[in-house]
C-alpha atoms as a PDB file:
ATOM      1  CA  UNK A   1     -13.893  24.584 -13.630  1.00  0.00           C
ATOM      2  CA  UNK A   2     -14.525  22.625 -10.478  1.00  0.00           C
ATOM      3  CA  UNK A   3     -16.879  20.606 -12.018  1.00  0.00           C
ATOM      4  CA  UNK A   4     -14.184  19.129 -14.423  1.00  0.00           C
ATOM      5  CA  UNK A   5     -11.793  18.957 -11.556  1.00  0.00           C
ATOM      6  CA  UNK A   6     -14.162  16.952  -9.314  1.00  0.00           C
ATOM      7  CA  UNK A   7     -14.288  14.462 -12.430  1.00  0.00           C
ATOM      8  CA  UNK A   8     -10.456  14.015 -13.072  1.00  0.00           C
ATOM      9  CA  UNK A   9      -9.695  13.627  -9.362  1.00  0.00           C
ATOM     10  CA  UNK A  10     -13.070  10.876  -8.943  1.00  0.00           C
ATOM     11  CA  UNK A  11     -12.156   9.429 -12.236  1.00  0.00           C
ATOM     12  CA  UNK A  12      -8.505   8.921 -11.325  1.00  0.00           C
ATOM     13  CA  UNK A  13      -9.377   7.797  -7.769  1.00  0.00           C
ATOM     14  CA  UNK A  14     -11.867   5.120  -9.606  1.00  0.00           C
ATOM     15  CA  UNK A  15      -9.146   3.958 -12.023  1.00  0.00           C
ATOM     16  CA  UNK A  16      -6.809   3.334  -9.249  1.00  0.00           C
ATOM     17  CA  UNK A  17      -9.097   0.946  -7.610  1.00  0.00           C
ATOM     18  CA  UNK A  18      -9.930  -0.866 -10.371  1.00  0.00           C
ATOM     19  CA  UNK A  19      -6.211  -1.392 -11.200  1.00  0.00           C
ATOM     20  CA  UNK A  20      -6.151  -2.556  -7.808  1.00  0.00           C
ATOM     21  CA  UNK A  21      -8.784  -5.072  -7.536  1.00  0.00           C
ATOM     22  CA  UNK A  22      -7.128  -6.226 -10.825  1.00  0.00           C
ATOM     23  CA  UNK A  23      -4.177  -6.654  -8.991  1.00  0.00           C
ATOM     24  CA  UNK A  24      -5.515  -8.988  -6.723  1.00  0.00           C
ATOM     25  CA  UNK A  25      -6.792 -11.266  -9.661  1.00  0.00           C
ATOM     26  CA  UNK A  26      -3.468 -11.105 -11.358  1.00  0.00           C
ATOM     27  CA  UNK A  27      -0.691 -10.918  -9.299  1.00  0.00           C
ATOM     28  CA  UNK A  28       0.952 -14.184  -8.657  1.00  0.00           C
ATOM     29  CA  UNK A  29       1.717 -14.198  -4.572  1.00  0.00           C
ATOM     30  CA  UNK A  30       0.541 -12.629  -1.442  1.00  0.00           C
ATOM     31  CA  UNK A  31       3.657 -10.498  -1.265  1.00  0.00           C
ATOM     32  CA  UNK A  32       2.877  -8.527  -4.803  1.00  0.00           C
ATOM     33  CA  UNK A  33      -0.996  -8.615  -4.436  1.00  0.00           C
ATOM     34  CA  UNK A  34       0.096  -6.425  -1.230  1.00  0.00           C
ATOM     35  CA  UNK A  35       2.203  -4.194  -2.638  1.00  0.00           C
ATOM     36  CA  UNK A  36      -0.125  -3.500  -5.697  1.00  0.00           C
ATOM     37  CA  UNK A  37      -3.142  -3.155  -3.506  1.00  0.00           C
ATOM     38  CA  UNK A  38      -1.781  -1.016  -1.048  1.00  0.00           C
ATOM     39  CA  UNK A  39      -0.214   1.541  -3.611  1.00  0.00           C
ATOM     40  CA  UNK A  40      -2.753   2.185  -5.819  1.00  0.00           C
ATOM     41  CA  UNK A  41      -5.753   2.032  -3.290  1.00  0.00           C
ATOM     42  CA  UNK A  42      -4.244   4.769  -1.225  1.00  0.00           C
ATOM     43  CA  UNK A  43      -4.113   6.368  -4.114  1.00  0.00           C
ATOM     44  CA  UNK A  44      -7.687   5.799  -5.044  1.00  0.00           C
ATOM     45  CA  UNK A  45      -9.075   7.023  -2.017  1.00  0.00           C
ATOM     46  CA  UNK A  46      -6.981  10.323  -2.054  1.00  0.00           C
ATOM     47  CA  UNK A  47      -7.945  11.085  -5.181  1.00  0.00           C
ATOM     48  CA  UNK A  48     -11.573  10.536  -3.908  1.00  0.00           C
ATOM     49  CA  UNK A  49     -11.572  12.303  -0.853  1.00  0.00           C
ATOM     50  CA  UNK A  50      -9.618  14.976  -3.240  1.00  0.00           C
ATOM     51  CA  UNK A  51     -12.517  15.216  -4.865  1.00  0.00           C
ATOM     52  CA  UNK A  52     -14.834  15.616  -2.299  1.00  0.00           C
ATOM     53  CA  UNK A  53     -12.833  18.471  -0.970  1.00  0.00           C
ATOM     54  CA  UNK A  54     -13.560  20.449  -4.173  1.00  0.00           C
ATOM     55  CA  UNK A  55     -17.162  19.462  -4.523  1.00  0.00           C
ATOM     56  CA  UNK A  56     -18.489  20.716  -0.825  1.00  0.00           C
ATOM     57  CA  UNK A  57     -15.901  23.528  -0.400  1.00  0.00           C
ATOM     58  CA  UNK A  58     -16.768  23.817   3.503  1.00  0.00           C
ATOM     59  CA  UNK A  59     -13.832  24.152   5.845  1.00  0.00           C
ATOM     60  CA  UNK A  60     -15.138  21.411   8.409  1.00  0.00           C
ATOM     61  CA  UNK A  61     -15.788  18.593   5.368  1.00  0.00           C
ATOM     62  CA  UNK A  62     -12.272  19.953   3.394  1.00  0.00           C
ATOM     63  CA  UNK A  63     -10.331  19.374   6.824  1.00  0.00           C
ATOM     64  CA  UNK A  64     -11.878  15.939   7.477  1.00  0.00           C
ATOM     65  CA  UNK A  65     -10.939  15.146   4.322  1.00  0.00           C
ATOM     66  CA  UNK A  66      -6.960  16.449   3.693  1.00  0.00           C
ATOM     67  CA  UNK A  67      -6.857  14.843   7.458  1.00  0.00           C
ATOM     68  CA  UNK A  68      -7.991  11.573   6.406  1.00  0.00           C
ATOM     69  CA  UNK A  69      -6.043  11.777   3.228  1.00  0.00           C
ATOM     70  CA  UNK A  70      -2.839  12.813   5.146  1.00  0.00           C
ATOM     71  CA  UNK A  71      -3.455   9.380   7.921  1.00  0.00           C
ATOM     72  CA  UNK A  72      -3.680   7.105   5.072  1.00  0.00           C
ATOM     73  CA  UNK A  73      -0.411   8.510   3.437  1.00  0.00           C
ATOM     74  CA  UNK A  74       0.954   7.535   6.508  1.00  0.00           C
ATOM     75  CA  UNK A  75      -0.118   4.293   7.768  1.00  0.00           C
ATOM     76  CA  UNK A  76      -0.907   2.469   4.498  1.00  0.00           C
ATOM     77  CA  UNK A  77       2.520   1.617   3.769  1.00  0.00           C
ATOM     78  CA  UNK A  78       3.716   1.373   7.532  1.00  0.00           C
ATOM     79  CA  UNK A  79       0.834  -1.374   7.658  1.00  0.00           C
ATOM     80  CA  UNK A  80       1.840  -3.075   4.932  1.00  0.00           C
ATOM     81  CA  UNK A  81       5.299  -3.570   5.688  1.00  0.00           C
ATOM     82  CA  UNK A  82       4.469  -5.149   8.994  1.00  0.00           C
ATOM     83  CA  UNK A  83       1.761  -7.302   7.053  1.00  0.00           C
ATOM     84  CA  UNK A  84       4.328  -8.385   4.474  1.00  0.00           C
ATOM     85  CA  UNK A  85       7.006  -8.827   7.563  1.00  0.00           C
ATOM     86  CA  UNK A  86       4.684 -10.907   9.211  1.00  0.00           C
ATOM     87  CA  UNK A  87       3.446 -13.094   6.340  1.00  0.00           C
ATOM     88  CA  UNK A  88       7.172 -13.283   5.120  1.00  0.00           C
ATOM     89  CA  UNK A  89       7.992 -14.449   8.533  1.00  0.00           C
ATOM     90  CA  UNK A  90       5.444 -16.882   9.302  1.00  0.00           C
ATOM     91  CA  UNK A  91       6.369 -18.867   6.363  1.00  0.00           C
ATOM     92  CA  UNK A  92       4.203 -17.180   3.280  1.00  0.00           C
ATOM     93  CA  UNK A  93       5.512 -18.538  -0.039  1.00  0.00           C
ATOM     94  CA  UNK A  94       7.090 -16.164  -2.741  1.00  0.00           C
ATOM     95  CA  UNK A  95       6.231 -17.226  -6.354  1.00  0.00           C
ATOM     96  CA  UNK A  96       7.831 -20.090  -7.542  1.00  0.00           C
ATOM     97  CA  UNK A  97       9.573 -17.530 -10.404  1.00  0.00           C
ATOM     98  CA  UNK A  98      10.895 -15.035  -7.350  1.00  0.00           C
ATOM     99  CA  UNK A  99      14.451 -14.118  -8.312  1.00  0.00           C
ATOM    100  CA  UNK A 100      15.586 -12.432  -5.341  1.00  0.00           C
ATOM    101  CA  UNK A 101      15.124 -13.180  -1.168  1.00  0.00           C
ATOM    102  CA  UNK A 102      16.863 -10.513   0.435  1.00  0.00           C
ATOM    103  CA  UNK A 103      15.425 -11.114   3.288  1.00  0.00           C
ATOM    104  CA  UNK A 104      16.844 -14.920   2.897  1.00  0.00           C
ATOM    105  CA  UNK A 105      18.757 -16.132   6.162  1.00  0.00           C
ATOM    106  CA  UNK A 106      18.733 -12.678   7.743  1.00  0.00           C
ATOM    107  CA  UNK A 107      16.068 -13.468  10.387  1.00  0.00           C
ATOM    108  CA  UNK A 108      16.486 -14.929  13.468  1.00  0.00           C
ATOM    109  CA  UNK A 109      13.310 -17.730  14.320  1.00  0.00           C
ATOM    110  CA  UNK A 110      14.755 -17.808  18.225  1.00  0.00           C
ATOM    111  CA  UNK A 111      15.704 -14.202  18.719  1.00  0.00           C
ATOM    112  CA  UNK A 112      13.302 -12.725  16.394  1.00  0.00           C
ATOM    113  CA  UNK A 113      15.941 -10.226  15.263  1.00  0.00           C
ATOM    114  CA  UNK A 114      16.064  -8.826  11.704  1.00  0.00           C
ATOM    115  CA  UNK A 115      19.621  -7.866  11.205  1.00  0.00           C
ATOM    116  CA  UNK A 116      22.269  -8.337   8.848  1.00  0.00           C
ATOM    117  CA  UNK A 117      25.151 -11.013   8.534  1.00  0.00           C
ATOM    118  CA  UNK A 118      28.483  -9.940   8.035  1.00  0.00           C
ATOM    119  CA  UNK A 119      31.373 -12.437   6.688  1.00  0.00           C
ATOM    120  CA  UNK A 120      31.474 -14.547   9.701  1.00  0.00           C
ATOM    121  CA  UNK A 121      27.739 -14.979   9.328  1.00  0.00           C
ATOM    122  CA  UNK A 122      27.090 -12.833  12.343  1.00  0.00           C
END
């Protein structure tokens, strides 16, 4: 039974990193190569280190690992969303077919304030 565990969670944790080195062929602009890259690699490697948990079975390796695992749930996405706040910032182009900027005229370049404008565009 562990045996065919270890290969779902290493298979899964492969498949997610090939969907996201695909994603960094295919997407379009920075901002979605990020986002794809970010998710699904986190994923990969928890699935991975999942894996590696079941296969060795030893207390010391299995906390190293959910440790790891529980790090990189945390500061993946916290990293990226001061990557993408920073590349947004610093004038990164969205793809020419972008629909939405909600970000659009809500930053301050002198104050370096993020905030929102209310009717009187404060």
């Amino acid at each position: 039974m562990n045996d065919v565990l270890i290969m779902i969670f290493s298979g899964l944790g492969v498949l997610f990193i090939l969907i996201a080195s695909i994603g960094i062929v295919r997407m379009p602009d920075f901002f979605l190569r990020l986002s794809v890259t970010v998710k699904a690699t986190t994923l990969g490697v928890g699935f991975i280190l999942l894996s590696t948990v079941i296969y060795f079975g030893d207390l010391s390796v299995s906390t190293k690992a959910l440790a790891i695992i529980l790090f990189l749930l945390l500061t993946s996405p916290v990293g990226a969303q001061l990557i993408g706040r920073v590349s947004y910032f610093t004038g990164t182009k969205l793809w020419k077919n972008s629909v939405l900027d909600e970000l659009k005229g809500k930053y301050n370049e002198e104050t370096h304030v993020l905030g929102s404008e209310d009717k009187e565009g404060n």
